[in-house]
N, C-alpha and C. Protein backbone atom coordinates (compact mmCIF):
# COMPACT_ATOMS: atom_id res chain seq x y z
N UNK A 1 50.98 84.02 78.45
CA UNK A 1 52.00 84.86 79.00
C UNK A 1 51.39 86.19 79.41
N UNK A 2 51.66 86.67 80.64
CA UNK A 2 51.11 87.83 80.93
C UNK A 2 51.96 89.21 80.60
N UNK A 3 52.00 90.08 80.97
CA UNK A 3 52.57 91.19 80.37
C UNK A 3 53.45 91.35 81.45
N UNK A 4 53.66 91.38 82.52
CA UNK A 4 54.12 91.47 83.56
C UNK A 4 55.62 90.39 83.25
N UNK A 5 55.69 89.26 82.97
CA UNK A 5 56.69 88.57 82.37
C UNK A 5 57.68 89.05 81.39
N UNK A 6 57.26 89.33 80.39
CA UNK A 6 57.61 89.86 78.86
C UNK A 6 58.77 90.89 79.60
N UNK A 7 58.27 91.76 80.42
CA UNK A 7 59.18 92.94 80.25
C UNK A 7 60.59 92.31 81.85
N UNK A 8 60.46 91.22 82.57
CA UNK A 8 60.96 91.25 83.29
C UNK A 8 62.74 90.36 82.79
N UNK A 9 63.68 90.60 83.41
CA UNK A 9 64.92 90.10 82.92
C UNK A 9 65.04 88.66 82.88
N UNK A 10 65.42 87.59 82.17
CA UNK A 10 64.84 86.16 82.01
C UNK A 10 66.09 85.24 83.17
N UNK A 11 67.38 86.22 83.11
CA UNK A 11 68.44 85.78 83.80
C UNK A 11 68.38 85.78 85.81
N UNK A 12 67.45 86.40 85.59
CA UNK A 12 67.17 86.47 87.09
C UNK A 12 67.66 87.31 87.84
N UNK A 13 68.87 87.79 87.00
CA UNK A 13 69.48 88.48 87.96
C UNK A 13 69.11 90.46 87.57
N UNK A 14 68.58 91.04 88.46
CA UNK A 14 68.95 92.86 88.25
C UNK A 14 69.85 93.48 87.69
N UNK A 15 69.18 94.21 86.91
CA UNK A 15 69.98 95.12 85.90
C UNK A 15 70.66 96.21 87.00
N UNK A 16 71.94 96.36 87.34
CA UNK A 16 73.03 97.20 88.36
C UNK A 16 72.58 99.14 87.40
N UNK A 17 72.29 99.58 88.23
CA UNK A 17 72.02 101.31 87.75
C UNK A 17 73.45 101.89 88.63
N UNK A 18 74.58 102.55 87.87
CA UNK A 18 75.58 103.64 88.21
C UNK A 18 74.80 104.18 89.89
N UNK A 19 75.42 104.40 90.74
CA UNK A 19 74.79 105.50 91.51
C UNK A 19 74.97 106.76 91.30
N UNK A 20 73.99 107.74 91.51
CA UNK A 20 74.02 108.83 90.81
C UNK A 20 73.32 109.24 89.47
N UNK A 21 72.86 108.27 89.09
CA UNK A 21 71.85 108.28 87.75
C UNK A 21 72.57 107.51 86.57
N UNK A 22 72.03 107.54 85.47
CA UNK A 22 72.68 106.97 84.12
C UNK A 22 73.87 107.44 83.74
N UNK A 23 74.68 107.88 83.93
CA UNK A 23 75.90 108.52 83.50
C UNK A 23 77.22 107.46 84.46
N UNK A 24 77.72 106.29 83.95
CA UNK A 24 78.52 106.01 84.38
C UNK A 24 79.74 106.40 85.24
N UNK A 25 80.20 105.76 86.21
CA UNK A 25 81.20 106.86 86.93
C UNK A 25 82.48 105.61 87.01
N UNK A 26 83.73 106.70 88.22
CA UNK A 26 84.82 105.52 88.91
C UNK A 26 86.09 106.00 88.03
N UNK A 27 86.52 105.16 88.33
CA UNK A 27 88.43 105.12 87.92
C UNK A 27 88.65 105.20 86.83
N UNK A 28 87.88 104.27 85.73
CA UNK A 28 88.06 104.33 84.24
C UNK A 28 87.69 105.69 83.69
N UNK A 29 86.74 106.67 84.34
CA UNK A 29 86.37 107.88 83.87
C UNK A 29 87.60 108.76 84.13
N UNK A 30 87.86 108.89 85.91
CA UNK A 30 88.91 109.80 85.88
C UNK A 30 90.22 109.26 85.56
N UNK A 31 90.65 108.21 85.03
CA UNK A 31 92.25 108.23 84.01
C UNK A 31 91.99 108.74 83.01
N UNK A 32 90.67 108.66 82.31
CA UNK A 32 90.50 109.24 81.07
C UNK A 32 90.22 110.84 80.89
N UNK A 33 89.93 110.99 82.07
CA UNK A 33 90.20 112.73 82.13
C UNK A 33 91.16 112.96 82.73
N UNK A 34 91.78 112.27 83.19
CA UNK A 34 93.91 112.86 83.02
C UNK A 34 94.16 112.52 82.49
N UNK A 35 94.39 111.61 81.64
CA UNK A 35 94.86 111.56 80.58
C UNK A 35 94.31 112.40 79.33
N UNK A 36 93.35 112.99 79.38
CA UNK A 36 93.06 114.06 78.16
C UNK A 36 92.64 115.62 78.54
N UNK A 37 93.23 115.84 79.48
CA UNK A 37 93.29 117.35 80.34
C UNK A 37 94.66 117.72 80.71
N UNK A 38 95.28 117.01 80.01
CA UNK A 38 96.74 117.29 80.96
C UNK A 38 97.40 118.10 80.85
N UNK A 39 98.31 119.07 81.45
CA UNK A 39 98.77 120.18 81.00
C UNK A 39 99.60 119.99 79.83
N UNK A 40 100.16 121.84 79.05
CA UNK A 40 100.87 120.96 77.91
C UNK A 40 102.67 120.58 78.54
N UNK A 41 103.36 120.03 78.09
CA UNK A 41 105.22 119.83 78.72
C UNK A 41 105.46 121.56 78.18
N UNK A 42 106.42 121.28 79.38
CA UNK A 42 107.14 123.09 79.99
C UNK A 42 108.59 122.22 78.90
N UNK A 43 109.33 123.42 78.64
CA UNK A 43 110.27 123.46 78.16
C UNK A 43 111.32 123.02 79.05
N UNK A 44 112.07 121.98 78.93
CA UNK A 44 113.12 121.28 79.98
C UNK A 44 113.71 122.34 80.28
N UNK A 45 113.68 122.12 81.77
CA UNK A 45 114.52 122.85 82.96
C UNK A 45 116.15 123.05 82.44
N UNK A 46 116.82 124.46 82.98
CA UNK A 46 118.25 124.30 83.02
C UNK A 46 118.74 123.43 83.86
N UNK A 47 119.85 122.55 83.24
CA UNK A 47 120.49 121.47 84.41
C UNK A 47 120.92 121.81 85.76
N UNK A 48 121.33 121.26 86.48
CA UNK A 48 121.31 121.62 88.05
C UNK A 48 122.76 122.46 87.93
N UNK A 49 122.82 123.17 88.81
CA UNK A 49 123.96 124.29 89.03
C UNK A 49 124.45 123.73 90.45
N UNK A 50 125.56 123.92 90.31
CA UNK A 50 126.19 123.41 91.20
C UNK A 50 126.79 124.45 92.54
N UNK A 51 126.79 124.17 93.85
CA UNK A 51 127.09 125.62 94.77
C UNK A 51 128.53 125.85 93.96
N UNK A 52 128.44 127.21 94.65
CA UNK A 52 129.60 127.82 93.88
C UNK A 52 129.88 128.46 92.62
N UNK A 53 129.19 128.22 91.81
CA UNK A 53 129.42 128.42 90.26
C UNK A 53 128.52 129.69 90.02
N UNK A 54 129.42 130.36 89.68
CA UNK A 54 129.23 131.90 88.84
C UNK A 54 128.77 131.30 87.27
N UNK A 55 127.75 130.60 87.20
CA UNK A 55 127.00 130.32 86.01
C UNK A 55 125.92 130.74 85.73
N UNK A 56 125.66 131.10 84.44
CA UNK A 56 124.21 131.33 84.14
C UNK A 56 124.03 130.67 82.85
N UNK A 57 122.81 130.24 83.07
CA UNK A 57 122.05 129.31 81.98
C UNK A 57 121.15 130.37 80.97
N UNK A 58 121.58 130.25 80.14
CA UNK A 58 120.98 130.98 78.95
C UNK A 58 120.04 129.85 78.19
N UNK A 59 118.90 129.84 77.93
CA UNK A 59 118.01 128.87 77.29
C UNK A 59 118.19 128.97 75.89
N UNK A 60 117.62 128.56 74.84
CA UNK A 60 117.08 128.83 73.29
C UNK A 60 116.63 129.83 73.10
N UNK A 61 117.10 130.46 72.32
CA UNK A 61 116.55 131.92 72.19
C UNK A 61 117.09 132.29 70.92
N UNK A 62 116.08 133.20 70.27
CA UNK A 62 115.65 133.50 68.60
C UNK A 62 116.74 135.50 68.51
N UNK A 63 118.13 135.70 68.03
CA UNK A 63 118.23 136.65 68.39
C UNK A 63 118.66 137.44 66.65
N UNK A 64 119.08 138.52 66.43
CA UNK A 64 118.89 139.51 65.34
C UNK A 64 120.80 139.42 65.45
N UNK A 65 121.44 139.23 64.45
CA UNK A 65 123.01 139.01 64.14
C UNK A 65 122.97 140.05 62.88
N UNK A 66 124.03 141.07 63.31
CA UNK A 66 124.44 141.75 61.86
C UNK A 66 124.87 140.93 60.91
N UNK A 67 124.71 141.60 59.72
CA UNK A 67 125.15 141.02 58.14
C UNK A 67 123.95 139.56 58.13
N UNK A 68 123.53 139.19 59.42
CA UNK A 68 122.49 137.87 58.65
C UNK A 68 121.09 138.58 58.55
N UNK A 69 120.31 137.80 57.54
CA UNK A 69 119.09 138.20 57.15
C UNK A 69 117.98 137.38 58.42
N UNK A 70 116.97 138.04 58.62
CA UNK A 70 116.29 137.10 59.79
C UNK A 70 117.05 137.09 61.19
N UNK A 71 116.40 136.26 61.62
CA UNK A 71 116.92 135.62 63.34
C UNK A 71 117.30 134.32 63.46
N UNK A 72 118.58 134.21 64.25
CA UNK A 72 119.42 133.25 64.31
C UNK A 72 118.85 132.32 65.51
N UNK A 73 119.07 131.58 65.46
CA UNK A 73 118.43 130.22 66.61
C UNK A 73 119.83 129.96 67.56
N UNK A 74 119.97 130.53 68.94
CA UNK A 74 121.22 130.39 69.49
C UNK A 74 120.83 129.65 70.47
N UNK A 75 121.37 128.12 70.23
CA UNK A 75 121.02 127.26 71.48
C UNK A 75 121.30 127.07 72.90
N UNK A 76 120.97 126.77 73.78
CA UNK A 76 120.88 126.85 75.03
C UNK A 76 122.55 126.76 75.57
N UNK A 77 122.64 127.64 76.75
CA UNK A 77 124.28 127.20 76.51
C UNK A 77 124.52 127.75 78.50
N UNK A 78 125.72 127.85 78.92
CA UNK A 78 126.02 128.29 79.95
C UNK A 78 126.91 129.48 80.34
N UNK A 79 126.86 130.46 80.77
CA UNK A 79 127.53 131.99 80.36
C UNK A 79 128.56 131.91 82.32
N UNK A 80 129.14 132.10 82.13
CA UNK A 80 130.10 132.66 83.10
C UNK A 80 130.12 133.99 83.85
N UNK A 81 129.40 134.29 84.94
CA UNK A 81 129.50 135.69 85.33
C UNK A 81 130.83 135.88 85.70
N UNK A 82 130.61 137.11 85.00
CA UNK A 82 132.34 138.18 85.42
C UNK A 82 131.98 139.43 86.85
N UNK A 83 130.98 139.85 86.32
CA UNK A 83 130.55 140.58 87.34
C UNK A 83 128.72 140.72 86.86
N UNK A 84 128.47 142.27 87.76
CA UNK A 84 127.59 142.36 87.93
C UNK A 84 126.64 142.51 86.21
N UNK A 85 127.36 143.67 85.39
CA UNK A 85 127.06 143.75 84.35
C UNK A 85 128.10 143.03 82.89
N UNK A 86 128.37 142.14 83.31
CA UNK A 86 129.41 141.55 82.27
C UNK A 86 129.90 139.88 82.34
N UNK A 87 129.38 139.45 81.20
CA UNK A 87 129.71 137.66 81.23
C UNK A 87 130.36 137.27 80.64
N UNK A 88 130.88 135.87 80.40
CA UNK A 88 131.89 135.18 79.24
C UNK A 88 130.85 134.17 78.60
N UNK A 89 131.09 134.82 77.34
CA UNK A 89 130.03 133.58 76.63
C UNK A 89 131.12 132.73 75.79
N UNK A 90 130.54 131.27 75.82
CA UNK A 90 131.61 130.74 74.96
C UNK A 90 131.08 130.84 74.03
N UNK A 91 132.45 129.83 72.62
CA UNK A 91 131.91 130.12 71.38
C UNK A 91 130.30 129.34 70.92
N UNK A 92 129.71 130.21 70.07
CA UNK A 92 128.52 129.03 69.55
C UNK A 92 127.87 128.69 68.43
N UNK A 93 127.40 128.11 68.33
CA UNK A 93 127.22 127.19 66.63
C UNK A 93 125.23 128.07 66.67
N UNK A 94 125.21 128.81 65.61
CA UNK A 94 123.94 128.97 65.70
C UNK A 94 123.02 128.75 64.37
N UNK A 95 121.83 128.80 64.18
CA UNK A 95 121.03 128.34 63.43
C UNK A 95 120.37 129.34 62.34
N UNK A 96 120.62 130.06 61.53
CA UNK A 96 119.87 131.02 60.45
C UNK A 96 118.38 130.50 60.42
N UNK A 97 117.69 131.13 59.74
CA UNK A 97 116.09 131.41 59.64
C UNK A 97 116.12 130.10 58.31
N UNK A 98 116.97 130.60 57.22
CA UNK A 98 117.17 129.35 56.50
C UNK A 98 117.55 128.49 56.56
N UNK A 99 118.15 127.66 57.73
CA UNK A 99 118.76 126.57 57.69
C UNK A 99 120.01 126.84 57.47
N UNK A 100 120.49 127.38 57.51
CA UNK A 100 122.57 128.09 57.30
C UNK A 100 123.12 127.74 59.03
N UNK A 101 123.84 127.59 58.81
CA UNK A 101 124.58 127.34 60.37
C UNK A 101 125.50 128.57 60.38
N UNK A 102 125.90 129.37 61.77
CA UNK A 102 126.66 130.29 61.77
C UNK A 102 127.59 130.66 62.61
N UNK A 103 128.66 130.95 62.97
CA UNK A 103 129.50 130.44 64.26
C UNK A 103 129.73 131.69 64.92
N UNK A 104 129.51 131.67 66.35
CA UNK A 104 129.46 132.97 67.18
C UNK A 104 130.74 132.96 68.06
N UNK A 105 131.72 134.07 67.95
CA UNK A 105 132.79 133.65 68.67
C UNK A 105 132.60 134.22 70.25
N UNK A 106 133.17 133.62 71.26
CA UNK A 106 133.55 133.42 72.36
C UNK A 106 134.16 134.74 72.53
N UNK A 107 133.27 135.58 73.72
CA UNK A 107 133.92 137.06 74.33
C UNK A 107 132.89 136.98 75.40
N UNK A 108 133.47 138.57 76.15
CA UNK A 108 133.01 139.50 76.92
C UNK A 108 131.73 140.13 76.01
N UNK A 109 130.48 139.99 77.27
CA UNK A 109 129.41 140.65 76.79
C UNK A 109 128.36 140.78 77.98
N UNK A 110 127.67 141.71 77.95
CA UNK A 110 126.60 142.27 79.06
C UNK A 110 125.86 140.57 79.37
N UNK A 111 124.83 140.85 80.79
CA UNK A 111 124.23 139.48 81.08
C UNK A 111 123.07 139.32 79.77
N UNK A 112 122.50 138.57 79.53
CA UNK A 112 121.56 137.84 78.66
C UNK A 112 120.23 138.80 78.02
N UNK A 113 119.63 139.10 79.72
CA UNK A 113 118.74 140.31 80.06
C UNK A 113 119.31 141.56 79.47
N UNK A 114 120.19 142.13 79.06
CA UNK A 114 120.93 143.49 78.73
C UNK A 114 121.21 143.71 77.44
N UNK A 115 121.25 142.93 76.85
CA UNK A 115 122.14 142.67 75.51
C UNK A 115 121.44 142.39 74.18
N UNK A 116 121.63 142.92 72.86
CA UNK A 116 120.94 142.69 71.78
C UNK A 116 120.87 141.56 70.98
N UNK A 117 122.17 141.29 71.25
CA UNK A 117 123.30 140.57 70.22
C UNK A 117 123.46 138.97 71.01
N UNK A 118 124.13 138.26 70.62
CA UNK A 118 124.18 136.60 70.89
C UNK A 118 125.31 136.52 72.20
């Protein structure tokens, strides 16, 4: 046996080299870098508003309630413009720092942006 044999492939057929050098490439690479680069999820959109509607979408938001200790968790809800500086919020069920549930009643109050309070 010569040496020239020994090292050659016995199947006959050529060993296939990536183009571009040793570093494999193609489709299976880039799903796997979208799939592990992907941005992180945005916080779901306010639902669609409809023409016409003097609505505003107030999101989740962490706010400071007299007499409670901590910040209350007031969930996403829909406010009614009255005018320029003044909305109707309905009533709402909100969330204590401890786990306490707390009920916010339904009034007149500045827009979202303006205001301290729930």
């Amino acid at each position: 046996m010569s040496l020239c044999t020994l090292g050659a492939p016995r199947s006959g057929r050529a060993q296939a080299t990536p183009p571009g050098g040793t570093t494999p490439g193609g489709a299976i690479f880039d799903r796997l870098r979208d799939q592990t680069t992907r941005p992180m999820p945005l916080p779901s959109p306010a639902p669609p508003r409809r023409p016409g509607d003097d609505m505003i979408w107030v999101p989740d938001r962490h706010v400071r309630v007299p007499g409670v200790e901590g910040s209350v968790l007031v969930p996403g809800h829909w406010e009614q413009r009255l005018s320029e500086h003044e909305v109707y919020v309905p009533p709402l069920t909100g969330q204590t720092s401890d786990g306490g549930v707390i009920q916010l009643p339904a009034g007149r109050q500045p827009p979202p942006g303006e205001r301290q309070s729930p």
